[in-house]
Protein backbone atom coordinates (compact mmCIF):
# COMPACT_ATOMS: atom_id res chain seq x y z
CA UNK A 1 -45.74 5.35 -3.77
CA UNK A 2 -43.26 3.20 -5.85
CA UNK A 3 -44.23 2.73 -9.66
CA UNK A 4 -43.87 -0.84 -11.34
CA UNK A 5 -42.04 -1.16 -14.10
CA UNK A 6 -44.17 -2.11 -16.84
CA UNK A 7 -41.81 -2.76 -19.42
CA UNK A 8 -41.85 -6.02 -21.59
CA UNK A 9 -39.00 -8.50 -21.68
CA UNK A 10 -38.41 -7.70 -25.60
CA UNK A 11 -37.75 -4.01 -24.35
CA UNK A 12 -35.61 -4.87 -22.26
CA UNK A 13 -34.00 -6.76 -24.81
CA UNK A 14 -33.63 -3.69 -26.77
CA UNK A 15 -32.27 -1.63 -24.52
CA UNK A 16 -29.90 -3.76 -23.29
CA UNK A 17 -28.45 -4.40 -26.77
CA UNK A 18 -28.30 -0.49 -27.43
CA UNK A 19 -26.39 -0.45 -24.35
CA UNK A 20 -23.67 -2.93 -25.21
CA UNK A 21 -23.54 -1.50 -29.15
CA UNK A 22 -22.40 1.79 -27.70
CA UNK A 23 -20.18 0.09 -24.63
CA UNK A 24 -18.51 -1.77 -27.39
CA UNK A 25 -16.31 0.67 -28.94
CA UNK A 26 -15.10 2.24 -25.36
CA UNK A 27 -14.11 -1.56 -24.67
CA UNK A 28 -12.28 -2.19 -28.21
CA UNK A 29 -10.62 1.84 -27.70
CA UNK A 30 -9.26 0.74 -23.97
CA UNK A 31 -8.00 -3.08 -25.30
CA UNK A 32 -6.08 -0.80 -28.23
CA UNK A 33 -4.51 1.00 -25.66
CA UNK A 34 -3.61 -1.70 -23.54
CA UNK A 35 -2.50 -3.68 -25.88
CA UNK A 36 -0.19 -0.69 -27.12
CA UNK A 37 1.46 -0.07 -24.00
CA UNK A 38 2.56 -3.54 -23.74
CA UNK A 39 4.28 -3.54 -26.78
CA UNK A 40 5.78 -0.04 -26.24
CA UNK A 41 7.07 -1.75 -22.72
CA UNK A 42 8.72 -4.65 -24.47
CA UNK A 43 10.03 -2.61 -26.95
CA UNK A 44 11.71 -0.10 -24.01
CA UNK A 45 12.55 -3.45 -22.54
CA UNK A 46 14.35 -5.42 -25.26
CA UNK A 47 16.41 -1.59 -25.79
CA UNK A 48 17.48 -1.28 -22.56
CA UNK A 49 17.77 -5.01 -21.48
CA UNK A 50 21.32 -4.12 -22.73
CA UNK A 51 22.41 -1.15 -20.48
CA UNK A 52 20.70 -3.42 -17.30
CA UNK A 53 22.34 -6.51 -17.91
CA UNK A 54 26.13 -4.08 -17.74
CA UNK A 55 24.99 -2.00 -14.91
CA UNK A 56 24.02 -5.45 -13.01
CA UNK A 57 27.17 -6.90 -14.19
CA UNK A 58 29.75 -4.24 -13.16
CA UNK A 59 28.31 -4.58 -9.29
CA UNK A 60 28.97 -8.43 -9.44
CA UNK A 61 32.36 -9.85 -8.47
CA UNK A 62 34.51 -11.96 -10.57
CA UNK A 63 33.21 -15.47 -9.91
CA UNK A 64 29.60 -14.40 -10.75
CA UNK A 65 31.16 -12.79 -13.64
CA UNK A 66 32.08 -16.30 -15.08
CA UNK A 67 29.67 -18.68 -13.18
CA UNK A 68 27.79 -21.46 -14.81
CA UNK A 69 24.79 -21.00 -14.83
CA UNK A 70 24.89 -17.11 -15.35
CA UNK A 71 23.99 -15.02 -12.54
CA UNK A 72 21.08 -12.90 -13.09
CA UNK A 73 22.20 -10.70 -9.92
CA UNK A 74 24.66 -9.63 -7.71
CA UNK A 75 24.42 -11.69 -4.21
CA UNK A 76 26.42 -9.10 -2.51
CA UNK A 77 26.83 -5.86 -4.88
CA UNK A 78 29.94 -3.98 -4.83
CA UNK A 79 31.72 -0.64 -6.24
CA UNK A 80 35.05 -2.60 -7.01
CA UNK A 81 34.50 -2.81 -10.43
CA UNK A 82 34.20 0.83 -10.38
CA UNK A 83 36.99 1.48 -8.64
CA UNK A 84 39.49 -0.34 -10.21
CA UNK A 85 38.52 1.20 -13.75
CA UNK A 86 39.27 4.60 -11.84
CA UNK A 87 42.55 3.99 -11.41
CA UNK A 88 43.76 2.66 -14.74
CA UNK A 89 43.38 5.50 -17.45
CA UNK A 90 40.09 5.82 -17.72
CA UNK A 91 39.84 9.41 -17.16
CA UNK A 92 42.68 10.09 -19.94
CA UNK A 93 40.61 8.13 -22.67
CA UNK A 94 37.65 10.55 -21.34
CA UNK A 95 39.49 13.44 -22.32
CA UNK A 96 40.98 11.88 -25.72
CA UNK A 97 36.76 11.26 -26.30
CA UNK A 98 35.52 14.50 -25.52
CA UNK A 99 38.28 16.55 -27.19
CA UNK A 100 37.93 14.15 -30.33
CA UNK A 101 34.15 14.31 -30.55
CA UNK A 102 33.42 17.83 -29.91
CA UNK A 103 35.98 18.83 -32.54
CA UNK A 104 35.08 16.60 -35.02
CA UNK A 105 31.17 17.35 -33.89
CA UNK A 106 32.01 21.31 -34.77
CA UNK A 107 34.01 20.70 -37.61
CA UNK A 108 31.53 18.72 -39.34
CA UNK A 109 28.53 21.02 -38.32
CA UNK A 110 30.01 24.25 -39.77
CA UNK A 111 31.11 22.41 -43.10
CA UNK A 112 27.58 20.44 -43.11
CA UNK A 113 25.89 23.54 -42.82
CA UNK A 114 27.24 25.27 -45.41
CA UNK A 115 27.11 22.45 -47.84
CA UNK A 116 23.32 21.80 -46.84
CA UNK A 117 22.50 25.37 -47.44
CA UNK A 118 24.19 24.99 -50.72
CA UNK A 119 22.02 22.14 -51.96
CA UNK A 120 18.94 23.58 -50.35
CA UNK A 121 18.79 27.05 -51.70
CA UNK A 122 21.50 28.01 -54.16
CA UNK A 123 21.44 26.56 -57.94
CA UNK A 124 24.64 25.66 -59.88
CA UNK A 125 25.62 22.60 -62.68
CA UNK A 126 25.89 19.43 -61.54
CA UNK A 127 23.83 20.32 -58.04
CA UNK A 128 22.11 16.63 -58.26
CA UNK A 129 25.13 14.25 -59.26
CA UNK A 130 27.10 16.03 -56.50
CA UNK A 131 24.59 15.92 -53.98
CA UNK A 132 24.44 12.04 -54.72
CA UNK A 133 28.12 11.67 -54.39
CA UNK A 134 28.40 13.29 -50.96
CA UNK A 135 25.61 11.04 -49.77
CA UNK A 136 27.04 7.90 -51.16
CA UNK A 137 30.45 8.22 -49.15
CA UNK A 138 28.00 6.93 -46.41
CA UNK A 139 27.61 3.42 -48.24
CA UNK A 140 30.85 2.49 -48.24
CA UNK A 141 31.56 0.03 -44.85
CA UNK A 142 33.99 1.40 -42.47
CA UNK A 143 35.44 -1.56 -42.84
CA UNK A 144 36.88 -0.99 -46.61
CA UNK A 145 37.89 2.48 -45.68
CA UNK A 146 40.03 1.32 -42.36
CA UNK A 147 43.59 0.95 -44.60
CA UNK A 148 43.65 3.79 -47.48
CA UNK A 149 42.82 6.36 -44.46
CA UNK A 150 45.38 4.81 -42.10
CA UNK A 151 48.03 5.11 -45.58
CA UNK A 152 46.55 9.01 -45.91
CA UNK A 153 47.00 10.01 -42.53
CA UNK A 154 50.53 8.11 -42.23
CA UNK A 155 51.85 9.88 -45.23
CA UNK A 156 50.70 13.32 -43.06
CA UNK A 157 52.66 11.84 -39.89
CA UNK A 158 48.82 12.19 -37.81
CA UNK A 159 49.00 8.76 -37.28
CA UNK A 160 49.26 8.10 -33.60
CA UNK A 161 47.56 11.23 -32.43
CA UNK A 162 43.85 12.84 -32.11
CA UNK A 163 43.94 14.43 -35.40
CA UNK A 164 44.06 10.99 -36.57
CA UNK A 165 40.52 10.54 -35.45
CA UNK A 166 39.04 14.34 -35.91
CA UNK A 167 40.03 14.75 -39.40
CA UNK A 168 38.20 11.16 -40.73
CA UNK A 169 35.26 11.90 -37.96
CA UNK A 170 34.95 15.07 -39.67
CA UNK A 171 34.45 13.95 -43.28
CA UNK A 172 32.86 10.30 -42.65
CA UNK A 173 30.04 12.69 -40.56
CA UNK A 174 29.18 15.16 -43.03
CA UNK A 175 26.68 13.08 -45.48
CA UNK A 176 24.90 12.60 -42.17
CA UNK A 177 24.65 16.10 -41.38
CA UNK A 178 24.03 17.63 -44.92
CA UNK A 179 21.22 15.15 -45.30
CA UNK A 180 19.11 16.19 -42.23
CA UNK A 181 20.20 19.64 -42.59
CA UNK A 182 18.82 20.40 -45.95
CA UNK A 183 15.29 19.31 -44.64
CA UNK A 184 15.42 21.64 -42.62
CA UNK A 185 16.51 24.51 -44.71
CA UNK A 186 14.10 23.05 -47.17
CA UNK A 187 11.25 23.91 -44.77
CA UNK A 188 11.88 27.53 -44.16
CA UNK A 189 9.73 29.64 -46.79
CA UNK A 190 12.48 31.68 -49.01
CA UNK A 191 10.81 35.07 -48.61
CA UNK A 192 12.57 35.33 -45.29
CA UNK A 193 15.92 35.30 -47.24
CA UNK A 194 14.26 36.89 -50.43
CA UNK A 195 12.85 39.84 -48.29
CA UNK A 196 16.37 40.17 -46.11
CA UNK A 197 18.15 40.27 -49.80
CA UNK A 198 16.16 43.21 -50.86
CA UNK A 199 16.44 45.15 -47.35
CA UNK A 200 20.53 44.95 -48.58
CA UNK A 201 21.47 41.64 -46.33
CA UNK A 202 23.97 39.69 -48.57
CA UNK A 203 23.51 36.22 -49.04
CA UNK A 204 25.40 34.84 -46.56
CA UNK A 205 24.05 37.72 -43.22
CA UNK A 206 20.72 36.05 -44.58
CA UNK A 207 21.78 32.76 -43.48
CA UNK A 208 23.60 33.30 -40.23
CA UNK A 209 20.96 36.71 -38.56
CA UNK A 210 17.41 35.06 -40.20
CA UNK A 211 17.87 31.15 -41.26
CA UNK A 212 20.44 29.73 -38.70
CA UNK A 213 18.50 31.02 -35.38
CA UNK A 214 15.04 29.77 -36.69
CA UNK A 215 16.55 25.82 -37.07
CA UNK A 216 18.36 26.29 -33.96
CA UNK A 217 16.53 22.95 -33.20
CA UNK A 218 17.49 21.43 -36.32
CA UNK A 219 21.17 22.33 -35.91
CA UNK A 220 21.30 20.74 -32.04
CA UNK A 221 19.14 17.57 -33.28
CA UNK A 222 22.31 16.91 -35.95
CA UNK A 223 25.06 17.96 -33.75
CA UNK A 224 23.85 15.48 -31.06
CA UNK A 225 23.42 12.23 -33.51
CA UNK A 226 26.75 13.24 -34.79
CA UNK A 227 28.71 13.83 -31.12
CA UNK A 228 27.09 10.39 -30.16
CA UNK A 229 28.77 8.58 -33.32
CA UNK A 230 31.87 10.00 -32.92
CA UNK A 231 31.62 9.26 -29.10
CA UNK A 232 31.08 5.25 -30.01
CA UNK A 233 33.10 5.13 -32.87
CA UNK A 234 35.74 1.73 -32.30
CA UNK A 235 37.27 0.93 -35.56
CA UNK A 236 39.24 3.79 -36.57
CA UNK A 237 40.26 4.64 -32.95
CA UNK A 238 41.77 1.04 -32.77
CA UNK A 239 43.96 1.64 -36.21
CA UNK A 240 44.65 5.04 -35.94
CA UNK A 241 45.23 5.24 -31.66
CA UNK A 242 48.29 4.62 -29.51
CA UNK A 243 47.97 3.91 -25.56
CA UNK A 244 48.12 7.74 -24.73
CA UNK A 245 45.59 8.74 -27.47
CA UNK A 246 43.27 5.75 -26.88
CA UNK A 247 39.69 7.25 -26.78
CA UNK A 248 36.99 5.06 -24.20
CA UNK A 249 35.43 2.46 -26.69
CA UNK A 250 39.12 1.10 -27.37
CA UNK A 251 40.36 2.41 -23.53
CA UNK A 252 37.52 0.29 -22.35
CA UNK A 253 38.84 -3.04 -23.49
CA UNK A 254 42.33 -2.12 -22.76
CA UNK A 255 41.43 -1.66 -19.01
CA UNK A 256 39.12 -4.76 -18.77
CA UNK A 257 41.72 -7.35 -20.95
CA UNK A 258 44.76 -8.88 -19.66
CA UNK A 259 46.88 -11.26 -21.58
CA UNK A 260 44.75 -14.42 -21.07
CA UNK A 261 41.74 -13.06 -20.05
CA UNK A 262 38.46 -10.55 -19.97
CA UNK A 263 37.18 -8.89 -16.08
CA UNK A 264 33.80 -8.48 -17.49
CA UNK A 265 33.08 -6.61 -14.11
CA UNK A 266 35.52 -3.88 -15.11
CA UNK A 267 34.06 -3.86 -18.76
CA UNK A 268 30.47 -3.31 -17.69
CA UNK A 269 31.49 -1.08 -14.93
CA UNK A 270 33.62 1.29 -18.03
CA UNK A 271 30.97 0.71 -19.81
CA UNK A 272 28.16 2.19 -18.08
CA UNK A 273 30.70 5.30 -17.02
CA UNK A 274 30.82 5.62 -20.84
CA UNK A 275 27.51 6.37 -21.09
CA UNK A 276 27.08 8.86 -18.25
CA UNK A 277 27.94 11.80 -20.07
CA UNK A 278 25.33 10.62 -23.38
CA UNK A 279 22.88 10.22 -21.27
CA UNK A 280 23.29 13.87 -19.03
CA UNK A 281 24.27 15.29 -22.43
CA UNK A 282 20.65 13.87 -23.83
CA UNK A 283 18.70 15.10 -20.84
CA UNK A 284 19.57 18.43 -20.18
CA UNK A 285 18.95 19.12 -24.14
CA UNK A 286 15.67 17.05 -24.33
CA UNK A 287 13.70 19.70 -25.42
CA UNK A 288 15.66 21.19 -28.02
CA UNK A 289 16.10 17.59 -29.74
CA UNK A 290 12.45 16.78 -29.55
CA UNK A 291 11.32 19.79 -31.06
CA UNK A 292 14.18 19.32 -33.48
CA UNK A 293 12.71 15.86 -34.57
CA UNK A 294 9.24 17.82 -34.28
CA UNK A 295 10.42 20.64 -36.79
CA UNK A 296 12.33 17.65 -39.06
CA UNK A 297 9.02 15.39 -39.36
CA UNK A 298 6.52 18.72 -40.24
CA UNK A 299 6.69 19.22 -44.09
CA UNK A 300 5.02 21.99 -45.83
C-alpha cells in the first residue's frame, strides 16, 4: 500500500534550496567551460582566418580576385592558380629555401648550443655583460641592419648568392637560440656532469654522451622556431637575392607581379604551397615540440 508523503511545505522548501546550493556550482563549472571554448574557438579563428581567406582565394579566378564587393567564395573553384605557379620557378625558390634554412638552422644550433652551455654552466669575467650583449643584437630592427650587412657581404663578393642569406640567418638566429637553450641546460641538475667529471669524462663528452640526449626536446623545440624564421624571412632575401637565388617569400611575389599588376590567385595559391612543408614539418614532430615546450615551462 502506497505511503503519503507527510512532509510540510517549509521542508520542502529546505530541501529544495539544498538542492539548488549544491546544483549551483556544477552549473557555474559547465558555463566556465563553455564560455572557454568559445573564446579558444575565436581565438583559433581570428589565427587561421588568415591561411582560409588564401586557400579560398587561390581556387578563385581572376575576376573574383578583384570584384567589388569581395567574394567570400569561389563560384566555380579551380586548380589554375596552382598550376600556373608550377610552372614559373617555384620549385627553384623551394630549393634556394630549404638549402638556406636548414643550413643556417644547423649552423646556428651548433654555435647556440655551445654558447648556451657556456652561459649556463661554465664561469668566466664578464659572463653577465656578454650574455646581455648577445641578447641585445635581437633589439636592433632588421630594418637598420638591411645596408651595413649588404656593404659586409659585398666587400666578401657573397652578395648575389645563398651564403648571402645563411651567413646573416646564422648570426641574427643565435640570441634566439642561446636564450631558450640555457633554460634548458639550466634545468638539468649538475651532478649528472659533476658525477661524469669524476668517472674521467672531460668537460665537453659530459655535454654531448649525458646533457645533449636528455634536452633532445629542447634542442628540436629551438631548431624548429628557428627553421620557421629563416623559412619566412623577406627582407634580407630581397637585398641580398638575385632571380636564380630568390628564396619563396621574395619568389612568391615575383611569380604573382607583373609590371602593372598583382594575380592575387597565384599569390594565395604560392602562398599556401609555402606553407605545406611548415605545416608536415610541424606535424610529424608534434610530440617532440610539445614536450619540448613541456620540459621549457617546468622549473625546478
Amino acid at each position: 500500500m502506497a505511503t503519503m508523503d507527510t512532509s510540510s511545505p517549509q521542508e520542502m522548501l529546505t530541501i529544495s534550496r539544498v538542492g539548488a546550493r549544491s546544483l549551483l556550482p556544477r552549473l557555474r563549472h559547465v558555463s566556465g567551460q563553455v564560455w572557454l571554448y568559445i573564446l579558444l574557438i575565436l581565438i583559433l579563428l581570428i589565427q587561421f582566418f588568415p591561411m582560409i581567406w588564401a586557400l579560398l582565394t587561390s581556387l578563385m579566378t581572376a575576376n573574383e580576385t578583384t570584384s567589388i564587393p569581395a567574394t567570400l567564395l569561389p563560384a566555380h573553384p579551380a586548380l589554375s592558380s596552382y598550376v600556373t605557379a608550377l610552372q614559373g620557378d617555384i620549385g627553384r625558390y623551394y630549393v634556394n629555401s630549404i638549402i638556406a634554412s636548414l643550413v643556417a638552422t644547423l649552423i646556428t644550433m651548433v654555435l647556440g648550443t655551445l654558447a648556451a652551455y657556456a652561459f649556463a654552466r661554465l664561469r668566466f669575467r664578464f659572463k653577465m655583460p656578454l650574455l646581455i650583449f648577445v641578447l641585445s643584437l635581437s633589439l636592433f630592427p632588421p630594418l637598420a641592419q638591411v645596408i651595413p650587412v649588404y656593404q659586409i657581404l659585398q666587400s666578401l663578393h657573397l652578395v648575389g648568392s645563398l651564403a648571402a642569406l645563411i651567413l646573416p640567418y646564422s648570426v641574427f638566429g643565435l640570441p634566439l637560440a642561446i636564450l631558450i637553450l640555457i633554460g634548458f641546460f639550466q634545468d638539468i641538475p649538475i651532478e649528472f656532469e659533476e658525477a661524469a667529471v669524476v668517472d674521467g669524462m672531460s668537460r665537453f663528452g659530459a655535454l654531448w654522451r649525458i646533457i645533449l640526449p636528455m634536452t633532445v626536446a629542447g634542442l628540436f623545440t629551438t631548431a624548429i622556431i628557428v627553421f620557421v624564421g629563416d623559412w619566412n624571412e623577406y627582407l634580407f632575401a630581397l637585398n641580398y637575392t638575385t632571380t636564380n637565388t630568390y628564396t619563396l617569400p621574395v619568389g612568391i611575389v615575383n611569380i604573382s607581379q607583373t609590371e602593372f599588376t598583382t594575380n592575387f590567385g597565384i599569390l594565395s595559391a604560392a602562398t599556401v604551397m609555402s606553407v605545406v612543408p611548415l605545416v608536415i614539418l610541424i606535424l610529424l614532430l608534434e610530440r617532440r615540440i610539445v614536450s619540448g615546450l613541456m620540459a621549457g615551462g617546468l622549473k625546478g
